[in-house]
C-alpha atoms as a PDB file:
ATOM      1  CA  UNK A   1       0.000   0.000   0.000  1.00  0.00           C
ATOM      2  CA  UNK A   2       1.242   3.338  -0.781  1.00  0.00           C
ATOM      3  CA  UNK A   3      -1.039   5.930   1.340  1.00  0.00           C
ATOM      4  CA  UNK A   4      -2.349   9.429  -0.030  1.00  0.00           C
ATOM      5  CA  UNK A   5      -3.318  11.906   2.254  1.00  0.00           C
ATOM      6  CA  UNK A   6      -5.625  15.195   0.852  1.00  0.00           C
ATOM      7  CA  UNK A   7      -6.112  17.580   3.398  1.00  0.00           C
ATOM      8  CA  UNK A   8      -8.727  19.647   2.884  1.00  0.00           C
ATOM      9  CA  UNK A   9      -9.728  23.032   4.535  1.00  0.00           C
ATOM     10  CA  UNK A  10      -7.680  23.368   8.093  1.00  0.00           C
ATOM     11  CA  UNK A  11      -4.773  20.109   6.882  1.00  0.00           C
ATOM     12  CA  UNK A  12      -2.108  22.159   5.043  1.00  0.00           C
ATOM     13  CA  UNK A  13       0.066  19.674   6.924  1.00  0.00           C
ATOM     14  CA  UNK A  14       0.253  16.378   7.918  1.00  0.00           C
ATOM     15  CA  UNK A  15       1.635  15.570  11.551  1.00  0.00           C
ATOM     16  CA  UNK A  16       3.621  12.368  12.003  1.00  0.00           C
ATOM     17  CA  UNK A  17       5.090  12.230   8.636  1.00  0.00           C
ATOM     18  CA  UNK A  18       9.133  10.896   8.667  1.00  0.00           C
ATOM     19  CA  UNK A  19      11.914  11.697   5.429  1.00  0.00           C
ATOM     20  CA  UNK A  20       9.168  13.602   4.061  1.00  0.00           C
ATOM     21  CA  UNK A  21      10.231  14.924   0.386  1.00  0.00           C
ATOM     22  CA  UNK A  22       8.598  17.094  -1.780  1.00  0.00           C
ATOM     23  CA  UNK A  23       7.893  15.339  -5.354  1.00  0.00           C
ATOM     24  CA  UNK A  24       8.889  17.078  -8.638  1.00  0.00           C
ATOM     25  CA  UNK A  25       5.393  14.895 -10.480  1.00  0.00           C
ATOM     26  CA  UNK A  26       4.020  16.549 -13.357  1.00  0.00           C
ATOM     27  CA  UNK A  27       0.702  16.147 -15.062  1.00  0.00           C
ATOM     28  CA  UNK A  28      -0.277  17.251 -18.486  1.00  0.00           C
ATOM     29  CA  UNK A  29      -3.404  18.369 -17.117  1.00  0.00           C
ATOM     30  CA  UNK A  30      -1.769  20.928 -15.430  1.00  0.00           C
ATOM     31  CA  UNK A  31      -0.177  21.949 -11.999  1.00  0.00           C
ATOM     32  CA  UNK A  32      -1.563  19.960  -9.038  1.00  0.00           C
ATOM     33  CA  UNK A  33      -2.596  22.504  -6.127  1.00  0.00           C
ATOM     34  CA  UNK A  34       0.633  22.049  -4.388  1.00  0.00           C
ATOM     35  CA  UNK A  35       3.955  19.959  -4.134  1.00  0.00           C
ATOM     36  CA  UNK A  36       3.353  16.471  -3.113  1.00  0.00           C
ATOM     37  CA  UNK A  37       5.403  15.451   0.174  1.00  0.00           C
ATOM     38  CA  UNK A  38       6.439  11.820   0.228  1.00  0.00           C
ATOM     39  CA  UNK A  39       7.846   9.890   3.526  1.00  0.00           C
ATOM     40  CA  UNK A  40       6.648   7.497   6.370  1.00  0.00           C
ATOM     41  CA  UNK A  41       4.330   7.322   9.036  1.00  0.00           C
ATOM     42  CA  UNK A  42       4.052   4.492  11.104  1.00  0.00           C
ATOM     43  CA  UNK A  43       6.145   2.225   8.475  1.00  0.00           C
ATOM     44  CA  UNK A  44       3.485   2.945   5.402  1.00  0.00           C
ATOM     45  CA  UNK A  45       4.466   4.743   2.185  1.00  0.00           C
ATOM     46  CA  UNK A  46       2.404   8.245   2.434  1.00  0.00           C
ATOM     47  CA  UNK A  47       1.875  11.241   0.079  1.00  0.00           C
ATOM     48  CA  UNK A  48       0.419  14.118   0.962  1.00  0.00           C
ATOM     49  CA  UNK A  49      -0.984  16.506  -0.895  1.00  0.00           C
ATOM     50  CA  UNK A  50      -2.907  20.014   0.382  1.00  0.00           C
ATOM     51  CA  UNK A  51      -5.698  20.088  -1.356  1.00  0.00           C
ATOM     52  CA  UNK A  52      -6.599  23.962  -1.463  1.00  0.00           C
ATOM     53  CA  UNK A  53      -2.440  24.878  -1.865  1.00  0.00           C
ATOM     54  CA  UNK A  54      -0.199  26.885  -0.178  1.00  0.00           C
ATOM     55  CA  UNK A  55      -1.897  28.877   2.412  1.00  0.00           C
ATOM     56  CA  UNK A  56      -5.319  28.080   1.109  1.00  0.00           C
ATOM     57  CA  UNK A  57      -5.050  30.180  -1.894  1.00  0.00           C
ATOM     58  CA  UNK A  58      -7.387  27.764  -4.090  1.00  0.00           C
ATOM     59  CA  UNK A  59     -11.008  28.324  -3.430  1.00  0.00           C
ATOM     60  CA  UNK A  60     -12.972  24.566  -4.038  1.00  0.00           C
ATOM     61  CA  UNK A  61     -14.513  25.583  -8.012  1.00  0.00           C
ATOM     62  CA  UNK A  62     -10.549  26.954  -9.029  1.00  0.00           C
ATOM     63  CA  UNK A  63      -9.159  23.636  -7.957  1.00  0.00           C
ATOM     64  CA  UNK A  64      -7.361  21.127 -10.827  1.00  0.00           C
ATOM     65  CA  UNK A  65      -8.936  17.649  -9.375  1.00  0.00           C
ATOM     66  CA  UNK A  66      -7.573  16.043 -12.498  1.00  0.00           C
ATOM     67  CA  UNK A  67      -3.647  17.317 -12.179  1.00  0.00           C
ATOM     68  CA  UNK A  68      -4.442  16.109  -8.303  1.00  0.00           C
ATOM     69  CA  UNK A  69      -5.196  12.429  -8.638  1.00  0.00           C
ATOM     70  CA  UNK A  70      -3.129  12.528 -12.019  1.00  0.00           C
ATOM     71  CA  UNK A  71      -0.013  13.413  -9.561  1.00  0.00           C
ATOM     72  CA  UNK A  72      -1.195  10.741  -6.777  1.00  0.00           C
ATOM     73  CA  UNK A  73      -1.550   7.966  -9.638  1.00  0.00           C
ATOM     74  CA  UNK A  74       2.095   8.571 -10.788  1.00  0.00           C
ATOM     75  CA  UNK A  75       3.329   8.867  -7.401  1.00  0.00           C
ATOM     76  CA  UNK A  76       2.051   4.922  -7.196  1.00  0.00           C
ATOM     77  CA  UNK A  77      -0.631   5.998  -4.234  1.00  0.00           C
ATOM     78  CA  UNK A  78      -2.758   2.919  -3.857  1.00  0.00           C
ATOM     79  CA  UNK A  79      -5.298   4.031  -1.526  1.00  0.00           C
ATOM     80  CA  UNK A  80      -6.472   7.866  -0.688  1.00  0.00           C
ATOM     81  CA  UNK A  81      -8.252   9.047   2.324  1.00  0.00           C
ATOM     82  CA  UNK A  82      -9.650  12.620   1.908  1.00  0.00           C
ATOM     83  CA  UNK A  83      -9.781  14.581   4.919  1.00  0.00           C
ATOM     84  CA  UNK A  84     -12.463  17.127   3.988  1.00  0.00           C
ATOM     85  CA  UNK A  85     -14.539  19.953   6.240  1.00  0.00           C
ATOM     86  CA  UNK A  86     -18.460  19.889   5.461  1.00  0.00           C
ATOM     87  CA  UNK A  87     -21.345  21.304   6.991  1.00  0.00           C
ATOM     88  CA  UNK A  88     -23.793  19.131   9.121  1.00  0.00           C
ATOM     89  CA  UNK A  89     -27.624  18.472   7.597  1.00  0.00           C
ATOM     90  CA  UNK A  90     -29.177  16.954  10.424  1.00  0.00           C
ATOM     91  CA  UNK A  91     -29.560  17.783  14.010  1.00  0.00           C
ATOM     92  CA  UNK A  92     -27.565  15.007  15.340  1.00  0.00           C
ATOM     93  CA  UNK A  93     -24.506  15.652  13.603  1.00  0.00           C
ATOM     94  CA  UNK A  94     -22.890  18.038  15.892  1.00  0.00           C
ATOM     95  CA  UNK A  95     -19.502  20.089  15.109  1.00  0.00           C
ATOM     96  CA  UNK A  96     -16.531  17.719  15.615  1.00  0.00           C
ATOM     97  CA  UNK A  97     -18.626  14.669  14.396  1.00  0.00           C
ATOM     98  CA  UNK A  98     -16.297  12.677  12.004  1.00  0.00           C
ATOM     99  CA  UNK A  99     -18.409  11.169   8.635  1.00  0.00           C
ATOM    100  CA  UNK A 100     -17.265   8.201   6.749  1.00  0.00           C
ATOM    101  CA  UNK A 101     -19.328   8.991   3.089  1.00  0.00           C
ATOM    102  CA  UNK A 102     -20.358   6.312   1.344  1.00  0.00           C
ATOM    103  CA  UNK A 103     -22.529   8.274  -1.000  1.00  0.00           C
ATOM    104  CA  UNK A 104     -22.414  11.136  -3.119  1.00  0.00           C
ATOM    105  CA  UNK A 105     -24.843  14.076  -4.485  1.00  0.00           C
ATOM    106  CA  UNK A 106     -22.984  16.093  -7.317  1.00  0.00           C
ATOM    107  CA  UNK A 107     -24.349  19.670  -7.398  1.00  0.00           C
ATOM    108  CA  UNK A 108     -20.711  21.051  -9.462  1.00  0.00           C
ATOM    109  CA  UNK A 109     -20.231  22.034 -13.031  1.00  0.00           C
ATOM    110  CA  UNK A 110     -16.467  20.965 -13.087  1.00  0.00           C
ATOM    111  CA  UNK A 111     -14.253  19.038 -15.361  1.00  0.00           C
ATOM    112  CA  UNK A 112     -14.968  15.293 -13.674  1.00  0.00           C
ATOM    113  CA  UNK A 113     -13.740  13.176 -16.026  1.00  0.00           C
ATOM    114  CA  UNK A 114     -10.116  12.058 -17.873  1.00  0.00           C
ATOM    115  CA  UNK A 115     -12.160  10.310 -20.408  1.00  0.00           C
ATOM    116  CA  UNK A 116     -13.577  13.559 -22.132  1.00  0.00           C
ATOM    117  CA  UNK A 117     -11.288  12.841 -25.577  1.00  0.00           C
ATOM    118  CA  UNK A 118     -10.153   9.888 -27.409  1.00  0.00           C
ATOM    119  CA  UNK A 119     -11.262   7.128 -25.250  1.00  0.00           C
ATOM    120  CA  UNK A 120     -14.791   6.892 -23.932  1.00  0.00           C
ATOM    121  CA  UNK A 121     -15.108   5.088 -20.212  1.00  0.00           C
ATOM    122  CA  UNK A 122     -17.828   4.714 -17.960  1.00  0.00           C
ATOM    123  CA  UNK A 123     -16.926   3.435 -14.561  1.00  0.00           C
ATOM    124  CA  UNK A 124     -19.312   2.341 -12.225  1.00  0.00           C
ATOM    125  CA  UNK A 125     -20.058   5.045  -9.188  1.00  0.00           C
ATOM    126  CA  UNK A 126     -22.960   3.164  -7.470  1.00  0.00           C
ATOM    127  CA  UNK A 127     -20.822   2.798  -4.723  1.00  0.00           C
ATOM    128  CA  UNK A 128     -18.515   5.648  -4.868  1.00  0.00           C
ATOM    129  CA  UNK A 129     -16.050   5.023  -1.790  1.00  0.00           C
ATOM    130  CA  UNK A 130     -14.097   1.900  -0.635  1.00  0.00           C
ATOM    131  CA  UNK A 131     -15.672  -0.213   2.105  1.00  0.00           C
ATOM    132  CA  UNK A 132     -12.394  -1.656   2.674  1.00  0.00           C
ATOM    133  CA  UNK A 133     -11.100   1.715   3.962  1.00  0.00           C
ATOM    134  CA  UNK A 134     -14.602   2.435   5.777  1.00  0.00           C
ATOM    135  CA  UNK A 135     -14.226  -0.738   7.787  1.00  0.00           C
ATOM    136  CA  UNK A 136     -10.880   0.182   9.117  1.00  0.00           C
ATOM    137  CA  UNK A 137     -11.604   3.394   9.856  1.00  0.00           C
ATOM    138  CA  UNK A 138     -14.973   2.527  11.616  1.00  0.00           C
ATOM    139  CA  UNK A 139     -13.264   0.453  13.745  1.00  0.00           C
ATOM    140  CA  UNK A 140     -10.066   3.266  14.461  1.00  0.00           C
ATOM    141  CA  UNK A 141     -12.550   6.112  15.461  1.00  0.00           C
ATOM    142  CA  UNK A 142     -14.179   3.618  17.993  1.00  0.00           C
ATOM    143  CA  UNK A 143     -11.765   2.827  19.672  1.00  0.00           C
ATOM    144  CA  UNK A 144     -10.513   6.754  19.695  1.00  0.00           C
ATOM    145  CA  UNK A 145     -14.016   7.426  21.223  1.00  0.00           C
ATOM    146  CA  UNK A 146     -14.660  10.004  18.137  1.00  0.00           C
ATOM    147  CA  UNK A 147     -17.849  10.809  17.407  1.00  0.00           C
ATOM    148  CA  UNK A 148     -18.421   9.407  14.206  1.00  0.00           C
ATOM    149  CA  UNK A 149     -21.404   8.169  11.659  1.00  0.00           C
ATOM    150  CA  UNK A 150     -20.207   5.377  10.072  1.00  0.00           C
ATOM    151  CA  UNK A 151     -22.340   6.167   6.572  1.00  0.00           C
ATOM    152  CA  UNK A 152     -23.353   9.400   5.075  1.00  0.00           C
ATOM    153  CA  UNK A 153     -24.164  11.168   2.037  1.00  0.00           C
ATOM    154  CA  UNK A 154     -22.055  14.204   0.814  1.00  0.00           C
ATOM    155  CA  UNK A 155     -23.662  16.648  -0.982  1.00  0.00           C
ATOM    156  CA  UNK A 156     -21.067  18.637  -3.107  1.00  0.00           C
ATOM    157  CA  UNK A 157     -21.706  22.333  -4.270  1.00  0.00           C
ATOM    158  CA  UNK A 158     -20.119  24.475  -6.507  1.00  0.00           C
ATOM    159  CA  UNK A 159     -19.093  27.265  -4.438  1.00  0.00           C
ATOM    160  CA  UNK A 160     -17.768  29.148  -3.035  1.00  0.00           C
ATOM    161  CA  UNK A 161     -20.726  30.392  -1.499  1.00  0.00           C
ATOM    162  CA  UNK A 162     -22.397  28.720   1.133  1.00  0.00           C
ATOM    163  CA  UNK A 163     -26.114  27.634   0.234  1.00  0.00           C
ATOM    164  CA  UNK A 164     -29.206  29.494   0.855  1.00  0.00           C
ATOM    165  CA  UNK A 165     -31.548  28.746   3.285  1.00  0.00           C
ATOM    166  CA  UNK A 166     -33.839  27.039   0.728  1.00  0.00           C
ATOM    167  CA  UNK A 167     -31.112  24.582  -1.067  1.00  0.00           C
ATOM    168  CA  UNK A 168     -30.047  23.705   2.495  1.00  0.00           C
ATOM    169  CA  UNK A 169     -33.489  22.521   3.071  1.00  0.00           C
ATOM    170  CA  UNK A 170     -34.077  20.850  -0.193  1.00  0.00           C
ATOM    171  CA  UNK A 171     -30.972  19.054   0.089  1.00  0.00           C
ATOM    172  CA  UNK A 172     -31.562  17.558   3.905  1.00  0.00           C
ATOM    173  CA  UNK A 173     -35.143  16.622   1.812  1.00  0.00           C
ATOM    174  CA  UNK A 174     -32.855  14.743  -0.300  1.00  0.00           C
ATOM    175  CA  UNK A 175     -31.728  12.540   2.508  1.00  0.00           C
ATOM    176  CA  UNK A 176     -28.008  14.271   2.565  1.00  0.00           C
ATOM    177  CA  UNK A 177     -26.392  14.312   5.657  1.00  0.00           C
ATOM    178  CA  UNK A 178     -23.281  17.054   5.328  1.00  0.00           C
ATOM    179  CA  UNK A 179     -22.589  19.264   2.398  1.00  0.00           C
ATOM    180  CA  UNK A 180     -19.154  20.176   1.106  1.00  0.00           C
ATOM    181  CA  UNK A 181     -17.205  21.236  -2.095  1.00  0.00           C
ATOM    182  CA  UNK A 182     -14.298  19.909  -2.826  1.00  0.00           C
ATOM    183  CA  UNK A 183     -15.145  15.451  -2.645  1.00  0.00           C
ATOM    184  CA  UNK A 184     -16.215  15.540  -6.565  1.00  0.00           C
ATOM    185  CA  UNK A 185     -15.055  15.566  -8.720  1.00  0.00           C
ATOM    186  CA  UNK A 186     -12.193  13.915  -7.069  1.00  0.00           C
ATOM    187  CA  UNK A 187     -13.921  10.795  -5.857  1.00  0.00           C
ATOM    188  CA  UNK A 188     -15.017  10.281  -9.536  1.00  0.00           C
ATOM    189  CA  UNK A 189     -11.526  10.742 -10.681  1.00  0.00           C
ATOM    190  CA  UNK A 190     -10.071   8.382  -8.269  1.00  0.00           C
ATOM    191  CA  UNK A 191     -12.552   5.869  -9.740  1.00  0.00           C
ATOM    192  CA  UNK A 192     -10.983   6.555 -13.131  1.00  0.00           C
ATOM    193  CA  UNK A 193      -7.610   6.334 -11.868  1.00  0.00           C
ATOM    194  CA  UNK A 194      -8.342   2.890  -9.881  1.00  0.00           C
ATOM    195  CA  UNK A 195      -7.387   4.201  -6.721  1.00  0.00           C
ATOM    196  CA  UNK A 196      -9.633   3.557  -3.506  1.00  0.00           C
ATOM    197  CA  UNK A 197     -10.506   6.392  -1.975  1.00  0.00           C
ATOM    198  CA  UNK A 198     -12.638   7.415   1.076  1.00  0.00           C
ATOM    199  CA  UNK A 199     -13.722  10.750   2.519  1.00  0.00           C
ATOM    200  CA  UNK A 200     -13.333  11.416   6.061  1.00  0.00           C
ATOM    201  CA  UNK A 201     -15.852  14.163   6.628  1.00  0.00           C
ATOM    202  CA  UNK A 202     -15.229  16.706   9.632  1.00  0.00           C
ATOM    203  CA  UNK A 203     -18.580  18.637  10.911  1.00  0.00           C
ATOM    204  CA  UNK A 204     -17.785  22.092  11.583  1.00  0.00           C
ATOM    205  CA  UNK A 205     -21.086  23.590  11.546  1.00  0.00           C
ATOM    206  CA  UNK A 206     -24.703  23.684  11.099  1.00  0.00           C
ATOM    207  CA  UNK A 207     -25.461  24.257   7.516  1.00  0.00           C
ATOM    208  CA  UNK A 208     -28.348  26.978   6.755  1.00  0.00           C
ATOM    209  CA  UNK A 209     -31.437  25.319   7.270  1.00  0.00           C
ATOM    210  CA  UNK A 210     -31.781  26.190  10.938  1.00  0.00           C
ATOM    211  CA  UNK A 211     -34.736  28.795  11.321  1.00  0.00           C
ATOM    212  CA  UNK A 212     -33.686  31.666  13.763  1.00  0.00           C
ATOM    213  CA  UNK A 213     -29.881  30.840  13.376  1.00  0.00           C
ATOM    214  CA  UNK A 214     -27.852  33.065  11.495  1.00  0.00           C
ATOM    215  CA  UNK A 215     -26.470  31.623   8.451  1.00  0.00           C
ATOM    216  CA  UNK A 216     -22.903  29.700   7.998  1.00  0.00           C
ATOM    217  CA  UNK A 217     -20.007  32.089   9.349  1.00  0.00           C
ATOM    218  CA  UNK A 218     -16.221  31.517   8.371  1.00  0.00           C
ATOM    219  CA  UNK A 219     -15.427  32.908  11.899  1.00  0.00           C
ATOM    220  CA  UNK A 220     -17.213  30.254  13.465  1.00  0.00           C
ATOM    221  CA  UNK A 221     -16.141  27.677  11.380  1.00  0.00           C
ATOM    222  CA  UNK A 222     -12.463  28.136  11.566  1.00  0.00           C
ATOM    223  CA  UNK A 223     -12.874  27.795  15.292  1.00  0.00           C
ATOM    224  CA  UNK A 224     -13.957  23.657  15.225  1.00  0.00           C
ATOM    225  CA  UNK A 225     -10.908  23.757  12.430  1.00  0.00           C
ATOM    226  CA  UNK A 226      -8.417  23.177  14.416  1.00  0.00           C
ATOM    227  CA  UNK A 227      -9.328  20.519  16.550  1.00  0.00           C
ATOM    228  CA  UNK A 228     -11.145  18.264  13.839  1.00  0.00           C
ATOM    229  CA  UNK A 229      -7.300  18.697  12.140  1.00  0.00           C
ATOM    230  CA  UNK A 230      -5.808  17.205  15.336  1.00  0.00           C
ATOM    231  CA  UNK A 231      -7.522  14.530  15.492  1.00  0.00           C
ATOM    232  CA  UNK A 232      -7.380  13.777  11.999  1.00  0.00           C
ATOM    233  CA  UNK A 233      -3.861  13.216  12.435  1.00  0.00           C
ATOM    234  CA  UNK A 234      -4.107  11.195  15.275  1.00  0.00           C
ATOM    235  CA  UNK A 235      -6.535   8.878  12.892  1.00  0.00           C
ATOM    236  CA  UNK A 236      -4.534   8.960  10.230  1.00  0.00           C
ATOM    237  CA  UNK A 237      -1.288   7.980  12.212  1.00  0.00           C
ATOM    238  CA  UNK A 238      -3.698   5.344  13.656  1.00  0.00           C
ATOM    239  CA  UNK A 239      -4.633   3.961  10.693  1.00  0.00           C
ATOM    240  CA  UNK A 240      -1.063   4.106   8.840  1.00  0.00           C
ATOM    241  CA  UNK A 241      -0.584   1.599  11.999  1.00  0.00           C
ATOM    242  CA  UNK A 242      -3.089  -0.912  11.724  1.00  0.00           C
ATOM    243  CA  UNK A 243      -2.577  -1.300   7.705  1.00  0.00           C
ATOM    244  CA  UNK A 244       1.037  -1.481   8.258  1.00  0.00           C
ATOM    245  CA  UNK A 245       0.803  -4.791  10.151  1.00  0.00           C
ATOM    246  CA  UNK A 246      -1.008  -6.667   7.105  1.00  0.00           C
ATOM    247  CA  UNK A 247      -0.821  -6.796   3.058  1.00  0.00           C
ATOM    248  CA  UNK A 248      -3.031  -4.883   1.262  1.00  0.00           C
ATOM    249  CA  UNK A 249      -5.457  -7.180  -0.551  1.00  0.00           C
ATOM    250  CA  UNK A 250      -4.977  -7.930  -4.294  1.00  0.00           C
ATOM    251  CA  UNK A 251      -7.475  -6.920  -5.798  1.00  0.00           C
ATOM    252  CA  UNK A 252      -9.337  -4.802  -3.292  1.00  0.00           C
ATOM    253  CA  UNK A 253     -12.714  -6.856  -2.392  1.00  0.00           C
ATOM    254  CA  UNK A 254     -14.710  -3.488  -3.483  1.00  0.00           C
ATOM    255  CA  UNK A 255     -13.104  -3.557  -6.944  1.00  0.00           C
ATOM    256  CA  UNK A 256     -12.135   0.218  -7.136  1.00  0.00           C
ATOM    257  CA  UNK A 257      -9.103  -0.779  -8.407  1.00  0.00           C
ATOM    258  CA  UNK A 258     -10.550  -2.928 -10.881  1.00  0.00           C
ATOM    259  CA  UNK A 259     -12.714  -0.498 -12.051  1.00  0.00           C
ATOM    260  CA  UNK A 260     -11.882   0.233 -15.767  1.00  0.00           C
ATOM    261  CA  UNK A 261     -12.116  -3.546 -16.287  1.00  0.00           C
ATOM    262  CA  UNK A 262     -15.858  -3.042 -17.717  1.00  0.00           C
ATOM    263  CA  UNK A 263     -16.045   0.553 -18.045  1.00  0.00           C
ATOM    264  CA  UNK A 264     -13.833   1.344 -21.559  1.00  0.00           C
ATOM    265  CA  UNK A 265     -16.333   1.174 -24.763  1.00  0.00           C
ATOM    266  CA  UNK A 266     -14.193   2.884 -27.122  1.00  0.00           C
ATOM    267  CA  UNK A 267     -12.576  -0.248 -29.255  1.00  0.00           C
ATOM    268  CA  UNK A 268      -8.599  -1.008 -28.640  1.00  0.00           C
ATOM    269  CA  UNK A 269      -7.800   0.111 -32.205  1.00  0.00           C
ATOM    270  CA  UNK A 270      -9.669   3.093 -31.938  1.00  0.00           C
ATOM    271  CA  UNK A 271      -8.282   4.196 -29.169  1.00  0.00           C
ATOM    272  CA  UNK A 272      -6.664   7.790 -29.428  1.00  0.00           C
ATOM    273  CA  UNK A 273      -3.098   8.281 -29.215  1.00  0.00           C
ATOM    274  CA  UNK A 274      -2.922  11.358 -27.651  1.00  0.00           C
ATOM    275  CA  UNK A 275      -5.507  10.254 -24.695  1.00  0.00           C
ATOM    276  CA  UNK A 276      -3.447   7.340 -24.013  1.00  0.00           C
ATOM    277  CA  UNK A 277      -0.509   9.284 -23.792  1.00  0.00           C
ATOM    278  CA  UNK A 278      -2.260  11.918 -21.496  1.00  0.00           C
ATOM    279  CA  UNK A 279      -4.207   9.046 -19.395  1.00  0.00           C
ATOM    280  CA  UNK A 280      -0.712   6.617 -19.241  1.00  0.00           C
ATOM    281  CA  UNK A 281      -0.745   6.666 -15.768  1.00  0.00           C
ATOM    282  CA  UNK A 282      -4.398   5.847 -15.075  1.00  0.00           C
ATOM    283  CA  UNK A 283      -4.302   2.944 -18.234  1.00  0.00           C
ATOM    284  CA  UNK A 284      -0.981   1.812 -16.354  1.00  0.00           C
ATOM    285  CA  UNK A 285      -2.901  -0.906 -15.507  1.00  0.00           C
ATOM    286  CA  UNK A 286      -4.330  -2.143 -19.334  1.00  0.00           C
ATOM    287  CA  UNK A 287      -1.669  -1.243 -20.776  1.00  0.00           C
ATOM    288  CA  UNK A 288       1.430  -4.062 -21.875  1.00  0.00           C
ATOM    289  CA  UNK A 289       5.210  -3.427 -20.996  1.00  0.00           C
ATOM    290  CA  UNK A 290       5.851  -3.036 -24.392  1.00  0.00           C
ATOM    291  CA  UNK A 291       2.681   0.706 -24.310  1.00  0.00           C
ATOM    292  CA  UNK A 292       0.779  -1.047 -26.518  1.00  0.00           C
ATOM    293  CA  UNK A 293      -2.920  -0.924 -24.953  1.00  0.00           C
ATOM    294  CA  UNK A 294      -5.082  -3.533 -24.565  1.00  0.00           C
ATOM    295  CA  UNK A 295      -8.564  -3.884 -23.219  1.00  0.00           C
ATOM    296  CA  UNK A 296      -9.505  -5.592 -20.255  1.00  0.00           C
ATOM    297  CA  UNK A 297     -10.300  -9.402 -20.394  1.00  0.00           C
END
């Protein structure tokens, strides 16, 4: 297993991270949103990437999710946990509540595919995060006495703006639990890319659709911030632990990194030069030693 961290909104860093070295990975979709930093923690292969950049100078709509997991896929990362702030949808999830999503509501209009051009593929999303990675982490955040739900469904916006009142309501009508910005495209891409991924999502407020409460405020949210990052790191430190002490499974039991097995409907031979040669990384996988590509059996 190699290990990729995101931090989102509040994780410019990652604690607990040994011989960490920044990465000179390129993309040819572009500059990923900062320099990846590769080392150790707790004997697993890590790479970290801060999701928003340097000093949170990327806003969630100006972010290149496709240079991102492009970089993480050529860095070999395996398996990605997303460490990502939302808003809480329901009364029960209270600030500091930890969400492992294992569904998705896309409300973006961003670039959330690497098969746009060339090659037509259409992975299957019905279950868009790794149970594999749920299960461990489940089991980590019990015994760290976090309050946690151990399912939830992420509604993404475009942003930046917060909702309104009404699309806060409509979307807890929906049956979404916490709403962020930033988990798709980038789930979806990870899909692509055949790396299993799972969000982490950290409640830092109430979302709008409290009558008589004032609306979302980036005062009050960076205040829960901090903590939620501490213990983040203390879960992923756990985690890098527990994994460390077994093999990762071959293929993993969800099949995310199996996942362009059925999904590629554009014939071998038609198959456009230039896409392969922009996608090499996520084909890695179908294609033969010799770059030739071949479809899945």
């Amino acid at each position: 297993m190699k290990l990729g961290i995101i931090g989102g909104s509040g994780i410019a860093t990652l604690a607990g991270i040994e011989d960490a070295q920044p990465l000179a990975i390129t993309s040819p979709y572009g500059a990923p949103s900062a320099a990846l930093l590769a080392g150790r923690i707790g004997g697993v292969e890590v790479v970290f990437l801060a999701r928003h950049g340097q000093d949170h100078r990327i806003p969630p709509h100006r972010i290149n999710y496709r240079a991102n997991i492009d970089c993480l896929k050529r860095a070999g990362v395996t398996d990605i946990l997303s460490l990502s702030a939302c808003g809480s949808l329901r009364e029960d999830l209270l600030p500091g509540t930890f969400v492992l999503v294992d569904q998705f509501i896309d409300r973006t209009r961003r670039q959330g595919s690497f098969f746009d051009e060339g090659i037509v593929a259409h992975v299957a999303f019905a279950e868009p995060t790794c149970s594999r990675l749920r299960a461990d982490l489940r089991a980590l955040l019990e015994e760290a006495a976090i309050p946690f739900a151990a399912t939830g469904t992420y509604v993404a916006i475009e942003g930046p703006a917060f909702s309104t009142r009404a699309e806060s309501r409509l979307y807890r009508a929906w049956g979404a639990d916490v709403i962020g910005m930033t988990n798709l495209p980038e789930a979806r891409l990870a899909r692509e890319a055949e790396i299993c991924y799972q969000t982490v999502a950290m409640v830092t407020d109430f979302d709008a659709f409290r009558d008589g409460e004032a609306a979302v405020d980036v005062a009050a949210v960076l205040e829960v911030l901090h903590e939620n990052a501490r213990k983040a790191g203390e879960l992923v430190a756990a985690f890098a632990r527990r994994v460390g002490r077994r093999s990762r499974p071959e293929p993993c039991p969800a099949g995310c990194d199996r996942a362009l097995d059925l999904a590629i409907v554009t014939p071998r031979n038609a198959w456009d030069e230039a896409a392969v040669r922009r996608n090499e990384a996520i084909l890695a996988r179908l294609l033969s030693p010799s770059g030739t590509p071949r479809m899945p059996s």
